[in-house]
N, C-alpha and C. Protein backbone atom coordinates (compact mmCIF):
# COMPACT_ATOMS: atom_id res chain seq x y z
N UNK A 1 0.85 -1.19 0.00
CA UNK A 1 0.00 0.00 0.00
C UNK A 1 0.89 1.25 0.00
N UNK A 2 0.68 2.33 -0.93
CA UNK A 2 1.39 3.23 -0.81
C UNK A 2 1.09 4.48 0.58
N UNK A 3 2.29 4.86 0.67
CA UNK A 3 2.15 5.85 1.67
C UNK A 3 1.54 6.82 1.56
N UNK A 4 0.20 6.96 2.65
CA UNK A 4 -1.34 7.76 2.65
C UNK A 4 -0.56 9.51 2.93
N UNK A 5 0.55 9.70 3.23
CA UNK A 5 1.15 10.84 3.01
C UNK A 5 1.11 11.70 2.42
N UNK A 6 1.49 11.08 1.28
CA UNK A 6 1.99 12.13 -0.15
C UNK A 6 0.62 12.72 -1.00
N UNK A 7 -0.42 12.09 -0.43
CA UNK A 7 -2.08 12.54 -0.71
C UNK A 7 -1.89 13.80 0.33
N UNK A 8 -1.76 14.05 1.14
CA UNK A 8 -2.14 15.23 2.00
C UNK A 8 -2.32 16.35 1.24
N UNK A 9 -3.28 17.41 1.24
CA UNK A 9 -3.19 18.38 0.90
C UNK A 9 -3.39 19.37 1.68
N UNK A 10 -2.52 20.31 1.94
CA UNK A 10 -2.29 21.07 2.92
C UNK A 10 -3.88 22.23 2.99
N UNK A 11 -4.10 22.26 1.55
CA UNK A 11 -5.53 23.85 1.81
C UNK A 11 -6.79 22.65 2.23
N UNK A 12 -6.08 21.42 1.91
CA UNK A 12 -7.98 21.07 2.29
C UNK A 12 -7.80 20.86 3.75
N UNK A 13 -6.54 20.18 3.98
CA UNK A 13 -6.32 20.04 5.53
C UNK A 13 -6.79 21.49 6.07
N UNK A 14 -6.76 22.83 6.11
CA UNK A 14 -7.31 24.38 6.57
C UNK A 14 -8.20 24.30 6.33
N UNK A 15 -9.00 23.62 4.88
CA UNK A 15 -10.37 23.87 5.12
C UNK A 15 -11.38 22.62 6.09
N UNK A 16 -10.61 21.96 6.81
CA UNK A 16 -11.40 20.85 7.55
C UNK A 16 -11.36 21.71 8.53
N UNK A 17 -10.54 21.98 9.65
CA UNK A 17 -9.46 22.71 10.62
C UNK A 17 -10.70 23.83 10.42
N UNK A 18 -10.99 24.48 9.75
CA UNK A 18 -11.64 25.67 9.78
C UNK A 18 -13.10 25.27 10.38
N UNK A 19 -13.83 24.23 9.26
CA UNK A 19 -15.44 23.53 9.60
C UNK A 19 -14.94 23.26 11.06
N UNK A 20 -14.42 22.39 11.11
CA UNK A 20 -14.36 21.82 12.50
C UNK A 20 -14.30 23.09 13.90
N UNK A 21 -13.41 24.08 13.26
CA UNK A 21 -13.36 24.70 14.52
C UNK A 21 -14.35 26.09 14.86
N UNK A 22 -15.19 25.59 13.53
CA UNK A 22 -16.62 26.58 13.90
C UNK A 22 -17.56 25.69 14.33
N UNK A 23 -17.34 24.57 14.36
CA UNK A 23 -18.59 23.83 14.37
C UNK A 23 -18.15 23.98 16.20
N UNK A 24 -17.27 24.68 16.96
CA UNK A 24 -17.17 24.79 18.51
C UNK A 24 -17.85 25.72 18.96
N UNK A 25 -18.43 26.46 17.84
CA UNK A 25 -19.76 27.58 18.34
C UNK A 25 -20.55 27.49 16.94
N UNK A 26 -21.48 26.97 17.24
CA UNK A 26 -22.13 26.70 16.07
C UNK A 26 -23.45 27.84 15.87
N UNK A 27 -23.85 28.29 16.76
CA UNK A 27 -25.02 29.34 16.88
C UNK A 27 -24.26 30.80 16.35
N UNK A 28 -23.67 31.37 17.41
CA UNK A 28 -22.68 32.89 17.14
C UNK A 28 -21.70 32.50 16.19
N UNK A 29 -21.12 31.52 15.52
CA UNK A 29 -20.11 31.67 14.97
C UNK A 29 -18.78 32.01 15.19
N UNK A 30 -17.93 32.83 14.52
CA UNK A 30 -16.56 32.96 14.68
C UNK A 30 -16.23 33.85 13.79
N UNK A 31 -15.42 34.99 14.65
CA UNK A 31 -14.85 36.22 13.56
C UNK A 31 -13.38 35.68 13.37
N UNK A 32 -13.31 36.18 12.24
CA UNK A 32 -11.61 36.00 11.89
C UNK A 32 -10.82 36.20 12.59
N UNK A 33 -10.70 37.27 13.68
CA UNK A 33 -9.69 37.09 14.83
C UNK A 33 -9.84 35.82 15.62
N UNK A 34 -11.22 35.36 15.74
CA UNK A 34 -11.49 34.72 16.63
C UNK A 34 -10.65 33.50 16.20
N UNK A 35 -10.95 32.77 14.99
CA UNK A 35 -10.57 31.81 14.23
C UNK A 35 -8.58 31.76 14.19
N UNK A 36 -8.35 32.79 13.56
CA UNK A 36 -6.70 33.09 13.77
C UNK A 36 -6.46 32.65 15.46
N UNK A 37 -7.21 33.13 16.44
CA UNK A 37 -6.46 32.72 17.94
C UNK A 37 -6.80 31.75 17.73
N UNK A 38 -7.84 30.86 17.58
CA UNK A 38 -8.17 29.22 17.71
C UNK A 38 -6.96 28.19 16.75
N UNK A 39 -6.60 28.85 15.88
CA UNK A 39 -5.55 28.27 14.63
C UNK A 39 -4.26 29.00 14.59
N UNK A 40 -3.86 29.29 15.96
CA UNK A 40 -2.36 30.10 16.20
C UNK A 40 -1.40 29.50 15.25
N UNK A 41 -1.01 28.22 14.31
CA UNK A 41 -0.18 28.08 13.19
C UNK A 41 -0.73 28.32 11.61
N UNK A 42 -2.07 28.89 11.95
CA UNK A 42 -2.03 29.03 10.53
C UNK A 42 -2.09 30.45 10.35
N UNK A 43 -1.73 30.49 8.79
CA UNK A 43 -1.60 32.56 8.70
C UNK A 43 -3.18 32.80 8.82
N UNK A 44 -3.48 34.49 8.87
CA UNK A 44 -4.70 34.99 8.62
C UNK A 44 -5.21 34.72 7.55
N UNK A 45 -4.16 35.04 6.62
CA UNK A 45 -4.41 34.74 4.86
C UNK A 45 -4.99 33.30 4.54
N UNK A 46 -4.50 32.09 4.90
CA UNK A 46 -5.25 30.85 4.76
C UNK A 46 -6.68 30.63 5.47
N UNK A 47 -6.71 31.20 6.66
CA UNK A 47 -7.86 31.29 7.01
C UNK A 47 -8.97 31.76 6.88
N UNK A 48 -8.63 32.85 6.16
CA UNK A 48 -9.25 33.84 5.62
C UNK A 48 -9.49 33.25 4.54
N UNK A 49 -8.82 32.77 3.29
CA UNK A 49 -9.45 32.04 2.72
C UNK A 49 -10.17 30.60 2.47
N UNK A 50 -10.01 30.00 3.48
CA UNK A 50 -10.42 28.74 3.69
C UNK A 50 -11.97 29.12 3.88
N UNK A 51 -12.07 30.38 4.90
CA UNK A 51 -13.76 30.30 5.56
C UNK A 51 -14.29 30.71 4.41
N UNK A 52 -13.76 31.78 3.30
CA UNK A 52 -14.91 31.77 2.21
C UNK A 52 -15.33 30.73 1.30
N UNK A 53 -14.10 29.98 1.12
CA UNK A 53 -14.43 28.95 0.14
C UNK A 53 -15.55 28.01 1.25
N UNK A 54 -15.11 27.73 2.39
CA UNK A 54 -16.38 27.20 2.96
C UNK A 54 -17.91 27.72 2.80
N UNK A 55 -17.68 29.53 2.97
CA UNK A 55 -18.76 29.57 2.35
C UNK A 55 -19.28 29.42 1.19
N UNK A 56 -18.97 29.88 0.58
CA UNK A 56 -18.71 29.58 -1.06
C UNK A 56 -19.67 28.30 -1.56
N UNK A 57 -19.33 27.33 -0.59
CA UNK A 57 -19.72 26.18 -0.68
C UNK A 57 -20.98 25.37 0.17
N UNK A 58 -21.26 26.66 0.56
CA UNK A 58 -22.67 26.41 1.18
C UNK A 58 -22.64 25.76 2.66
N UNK A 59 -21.47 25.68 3.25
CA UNK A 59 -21.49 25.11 4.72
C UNK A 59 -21.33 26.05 6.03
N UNK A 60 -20.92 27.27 5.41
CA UNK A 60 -20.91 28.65 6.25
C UNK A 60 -21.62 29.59 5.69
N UNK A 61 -22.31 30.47 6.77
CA UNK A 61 -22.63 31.80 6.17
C UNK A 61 -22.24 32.93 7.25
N UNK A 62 -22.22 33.98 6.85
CA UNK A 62 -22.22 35.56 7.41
C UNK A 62 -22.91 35.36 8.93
N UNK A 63 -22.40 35.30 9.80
CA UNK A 63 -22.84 35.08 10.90
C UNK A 63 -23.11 36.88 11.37
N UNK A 64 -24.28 36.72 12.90
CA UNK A 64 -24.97 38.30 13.31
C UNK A 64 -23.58 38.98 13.51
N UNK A 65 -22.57 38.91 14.63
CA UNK A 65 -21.39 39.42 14.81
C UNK A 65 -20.30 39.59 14.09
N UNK A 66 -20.70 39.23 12.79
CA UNK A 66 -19.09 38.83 11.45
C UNK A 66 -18.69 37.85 12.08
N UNK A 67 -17.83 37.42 10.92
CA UNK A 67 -17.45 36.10 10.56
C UNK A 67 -18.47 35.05 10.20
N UNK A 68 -18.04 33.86 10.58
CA UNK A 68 -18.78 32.77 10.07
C UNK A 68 -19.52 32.01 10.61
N UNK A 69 -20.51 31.31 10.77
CA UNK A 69 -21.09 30.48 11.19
C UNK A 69 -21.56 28.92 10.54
N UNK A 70 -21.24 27.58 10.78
CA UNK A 70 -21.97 26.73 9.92
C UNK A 70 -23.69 27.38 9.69
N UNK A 71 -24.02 26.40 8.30
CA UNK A 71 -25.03 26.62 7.83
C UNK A 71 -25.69 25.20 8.27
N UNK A 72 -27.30 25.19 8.36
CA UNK A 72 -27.74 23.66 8.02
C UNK A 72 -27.62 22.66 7.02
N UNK A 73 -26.96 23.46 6.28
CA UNK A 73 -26.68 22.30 5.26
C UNK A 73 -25.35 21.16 5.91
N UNK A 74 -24.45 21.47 6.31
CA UNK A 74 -23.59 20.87 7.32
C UNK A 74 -24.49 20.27 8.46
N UNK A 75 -25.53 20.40 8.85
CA UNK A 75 -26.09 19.63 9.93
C UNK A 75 -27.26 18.64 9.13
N UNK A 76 -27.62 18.92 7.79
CA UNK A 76 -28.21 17.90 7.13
C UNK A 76 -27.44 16.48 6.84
N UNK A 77 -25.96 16.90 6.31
CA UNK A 77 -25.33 16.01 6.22
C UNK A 77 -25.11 15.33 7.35
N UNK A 78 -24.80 15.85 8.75
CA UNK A 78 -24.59 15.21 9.78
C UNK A 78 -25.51 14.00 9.91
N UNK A 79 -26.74 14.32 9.90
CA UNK A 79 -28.38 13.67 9.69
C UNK A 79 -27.99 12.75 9.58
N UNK A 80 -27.46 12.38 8.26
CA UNK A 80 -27.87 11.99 7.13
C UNK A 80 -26.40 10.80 7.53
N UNK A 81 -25.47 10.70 8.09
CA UNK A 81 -24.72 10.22 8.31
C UNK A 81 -25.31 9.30 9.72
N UNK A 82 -25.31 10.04 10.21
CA UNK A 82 -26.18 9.58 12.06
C UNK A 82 -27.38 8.48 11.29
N UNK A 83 -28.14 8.81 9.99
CA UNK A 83 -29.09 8.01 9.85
C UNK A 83 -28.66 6.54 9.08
N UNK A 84 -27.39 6.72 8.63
CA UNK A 84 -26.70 5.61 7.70
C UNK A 84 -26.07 4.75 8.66
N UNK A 85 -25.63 5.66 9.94
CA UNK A 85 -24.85 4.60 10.63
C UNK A 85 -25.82 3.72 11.68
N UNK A 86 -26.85 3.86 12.01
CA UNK A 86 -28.35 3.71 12.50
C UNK A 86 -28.58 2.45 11.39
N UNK A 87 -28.77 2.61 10.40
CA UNK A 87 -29.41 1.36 9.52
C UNK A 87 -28.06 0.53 9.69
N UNK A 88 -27.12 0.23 9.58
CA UNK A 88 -25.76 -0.08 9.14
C UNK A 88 -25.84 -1.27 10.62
N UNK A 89 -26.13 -0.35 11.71
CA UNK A 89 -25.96 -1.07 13.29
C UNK A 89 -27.48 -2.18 13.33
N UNK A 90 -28.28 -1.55 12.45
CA UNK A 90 -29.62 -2.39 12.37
C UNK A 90 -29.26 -3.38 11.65
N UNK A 91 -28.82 -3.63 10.92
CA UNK A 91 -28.22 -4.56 9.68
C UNK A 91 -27.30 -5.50 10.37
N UNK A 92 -26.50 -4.80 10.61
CA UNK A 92 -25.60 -5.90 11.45
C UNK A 92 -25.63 -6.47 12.95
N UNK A 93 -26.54 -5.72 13.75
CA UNK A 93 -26.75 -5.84 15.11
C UNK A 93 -27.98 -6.84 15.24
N UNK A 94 -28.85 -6.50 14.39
CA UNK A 94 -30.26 -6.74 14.63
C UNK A 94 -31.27 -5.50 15.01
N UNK A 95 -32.43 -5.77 14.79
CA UNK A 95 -33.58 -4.83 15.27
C UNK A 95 -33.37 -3.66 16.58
N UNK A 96 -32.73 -4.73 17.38
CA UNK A 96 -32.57 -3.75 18.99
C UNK A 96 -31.66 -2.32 18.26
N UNK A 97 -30.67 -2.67 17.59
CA UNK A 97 -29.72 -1.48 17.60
C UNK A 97 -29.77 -0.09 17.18
């Protein structure tokens, strides 16, 4: 098996790092300072662009205070995962699970 390494990509790795570390206030969101102190190794500049392309992409929007906030579309998918792994445990567990 080749080494799962050399796949890394460093902007998508910022743009996970970013979802993830709004999804720690998911109501108020997160201003760009806020985000830069939460991600003390990454520049402003990556972060800054990571959260638009998140928005961009429909999983953040313009939160009341600036910055960002997830959108429901990120909590549909969650759903929607929670509901796959639910049938998956039914399937293999039996009825109880």
């Amino acid at each position: 098996m080749a080494d799962r390494e050399q796949y890394r990509n460093g902007s998508q790795q910022v743009l996970m790092r970013v979802v993830e570390t709004l999804g720690a206030r998911p109501i108020e969101g997160m201003t760009l300072r806020q985000l830069v102190a939460a991600l003390p190794d990454l520049s402003q500049d990556r972060i800054y662009r990571a959260a638009l392309n998140v928005e961009m992409y429909g999983w953040a929007e313009a939160a009341p205070g600036g910055g960002w906030r997830l959108t429901p579309a990120l909590t549909l998918f969650s759903q929607r995962m929670r509901m796959a792994l639910a049938d998956m445990g039914r399937a293999y567990l039996g009825a109880d699970a």
